[in-house]
Protein backbone atom coordinates (compact mmCIF):
# COMPACT_ATOMS: atom_id res chain seq x y z
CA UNK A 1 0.00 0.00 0.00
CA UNK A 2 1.26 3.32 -0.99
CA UNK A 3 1.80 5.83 1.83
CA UNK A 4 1.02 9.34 1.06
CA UNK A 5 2.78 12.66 2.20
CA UNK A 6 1.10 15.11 4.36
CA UNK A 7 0.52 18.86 4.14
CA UNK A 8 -1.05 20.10 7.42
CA UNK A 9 -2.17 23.68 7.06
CA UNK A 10 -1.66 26.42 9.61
CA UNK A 11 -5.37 26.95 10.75
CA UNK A 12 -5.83 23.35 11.63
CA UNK A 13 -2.63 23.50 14.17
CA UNK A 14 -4.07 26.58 15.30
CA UNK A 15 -7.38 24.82 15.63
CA UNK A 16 -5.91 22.08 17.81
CA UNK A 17 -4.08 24.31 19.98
CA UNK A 18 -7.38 25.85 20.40
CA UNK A 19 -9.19 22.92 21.24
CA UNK A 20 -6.57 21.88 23.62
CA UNK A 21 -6.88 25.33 25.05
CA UNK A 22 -10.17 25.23 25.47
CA UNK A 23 -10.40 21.89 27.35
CA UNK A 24 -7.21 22.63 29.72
CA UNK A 25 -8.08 25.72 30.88
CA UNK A 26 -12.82 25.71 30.70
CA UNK A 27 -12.34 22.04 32.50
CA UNK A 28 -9.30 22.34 34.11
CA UNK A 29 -8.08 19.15 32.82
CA UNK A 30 -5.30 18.96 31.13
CA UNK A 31 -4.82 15.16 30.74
CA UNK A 32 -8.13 15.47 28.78
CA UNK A 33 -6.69 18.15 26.20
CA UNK A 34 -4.33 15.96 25.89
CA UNK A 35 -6.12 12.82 25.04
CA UNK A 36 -7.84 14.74 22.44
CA UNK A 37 -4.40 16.47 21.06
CA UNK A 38 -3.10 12.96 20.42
CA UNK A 39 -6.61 11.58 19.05
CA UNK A 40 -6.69 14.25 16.81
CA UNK A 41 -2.70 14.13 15.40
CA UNK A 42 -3.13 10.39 15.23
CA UNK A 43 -6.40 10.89 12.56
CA UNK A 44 -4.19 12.83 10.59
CA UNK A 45 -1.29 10.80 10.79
CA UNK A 46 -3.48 8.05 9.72
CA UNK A 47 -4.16 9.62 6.44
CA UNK A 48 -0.93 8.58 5.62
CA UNK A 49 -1.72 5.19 5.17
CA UNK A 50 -4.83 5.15 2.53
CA UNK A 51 -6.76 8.12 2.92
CA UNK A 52 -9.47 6.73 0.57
CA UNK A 53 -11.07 5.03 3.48
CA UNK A 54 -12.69 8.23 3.82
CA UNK A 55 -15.81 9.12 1.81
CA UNK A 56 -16.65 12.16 0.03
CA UNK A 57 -18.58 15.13 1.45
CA UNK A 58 -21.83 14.12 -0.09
CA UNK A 59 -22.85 18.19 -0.58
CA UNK A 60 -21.85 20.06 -3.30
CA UNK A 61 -19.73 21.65 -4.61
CA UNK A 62 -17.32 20.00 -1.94
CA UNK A 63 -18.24 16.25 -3.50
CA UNK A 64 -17.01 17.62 -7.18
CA UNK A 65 -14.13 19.05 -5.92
CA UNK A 66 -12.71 16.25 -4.09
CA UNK A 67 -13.28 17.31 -0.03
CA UNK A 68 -13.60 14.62 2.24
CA UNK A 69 -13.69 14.47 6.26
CA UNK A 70 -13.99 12.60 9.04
CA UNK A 71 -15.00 12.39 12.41
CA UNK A 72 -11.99 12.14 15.26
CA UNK A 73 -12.75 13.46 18.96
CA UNK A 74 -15.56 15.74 17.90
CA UNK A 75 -13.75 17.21 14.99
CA UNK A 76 -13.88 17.05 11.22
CA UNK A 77 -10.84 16.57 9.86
CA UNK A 78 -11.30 18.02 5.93
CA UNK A 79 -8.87 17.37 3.68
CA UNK A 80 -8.35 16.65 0.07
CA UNK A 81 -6.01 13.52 -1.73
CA UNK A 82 -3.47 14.48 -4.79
CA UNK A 83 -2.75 11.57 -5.88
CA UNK A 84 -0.53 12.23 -8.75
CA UNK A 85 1.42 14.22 -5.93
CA UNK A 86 0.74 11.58 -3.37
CA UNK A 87 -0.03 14.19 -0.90
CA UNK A 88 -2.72 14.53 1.51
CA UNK A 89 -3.35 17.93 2.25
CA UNK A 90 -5.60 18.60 5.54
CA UNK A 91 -7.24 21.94 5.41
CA UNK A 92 -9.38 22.59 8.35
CA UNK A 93 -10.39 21.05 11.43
CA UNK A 94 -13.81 21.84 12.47
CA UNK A 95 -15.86 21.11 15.39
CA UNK A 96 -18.39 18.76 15.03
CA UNK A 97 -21.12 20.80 16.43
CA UNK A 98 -20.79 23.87 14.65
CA UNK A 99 -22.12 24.75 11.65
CA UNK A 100 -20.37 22.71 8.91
CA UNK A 101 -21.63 24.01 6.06
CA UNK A 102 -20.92 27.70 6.93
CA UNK A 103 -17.30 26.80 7.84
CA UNK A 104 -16.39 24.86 4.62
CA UNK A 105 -17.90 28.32 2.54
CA UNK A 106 -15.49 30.17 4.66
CA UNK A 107 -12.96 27.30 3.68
CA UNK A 108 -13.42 28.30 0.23
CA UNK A 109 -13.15 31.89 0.32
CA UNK A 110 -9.55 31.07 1.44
């Protein structure tokens, strides 16, 4: 199985660091933030390793232009396969309660 190369942008390390932020110091508990800091790297990691496990997002025009996410700790990973690059590239990580939709617009405006 081919293993692909990763491109993590910016705003999802900053998105992380918020999340990790947010659970450390609203909970005070830090072993928690954790937990979820490693959850979360380990999703992306895993994208090495046949990202096509994932599915499409089913809306448009995110389906057409090759988005897909998944779920890990209460965030959407969204990213997006090259594959005559071989490269994942992981664009945003978004919290699973907001409002998708309206995030992945903003996404696009990018």
């Amino acid at each position: 199985m081919d293993e692909y190369k990763l491109v993590v942008k910016p705003r999802v390390y900053r998105n992380i660091f918020k999340a990790y932020n947010y659970i450390k110091e609203k909970f005070g508990n830090p072993q928690a933030a954790e937990r979820r800091y490693f959850t979360i790297m380990d999703g992306i990691k895993s994208l090495s390793v046949d990202p096509y496990r994932v599915r499409l997002i089913e809306s448009e025009p995110w389906n057409s232009l090759g988005y897909r996410r998944f779920l890990a700790s209460n965030y959407y990973i969204v990213f997006k396969i090259d594959e005559e690059r071989k490269t994942v590239y992981v664009f945003d990580l978004i919290f699973a309660r907001s409002d998708f939709d309206a995030r992945l617009h903003r996404l696009g405006r990018k």
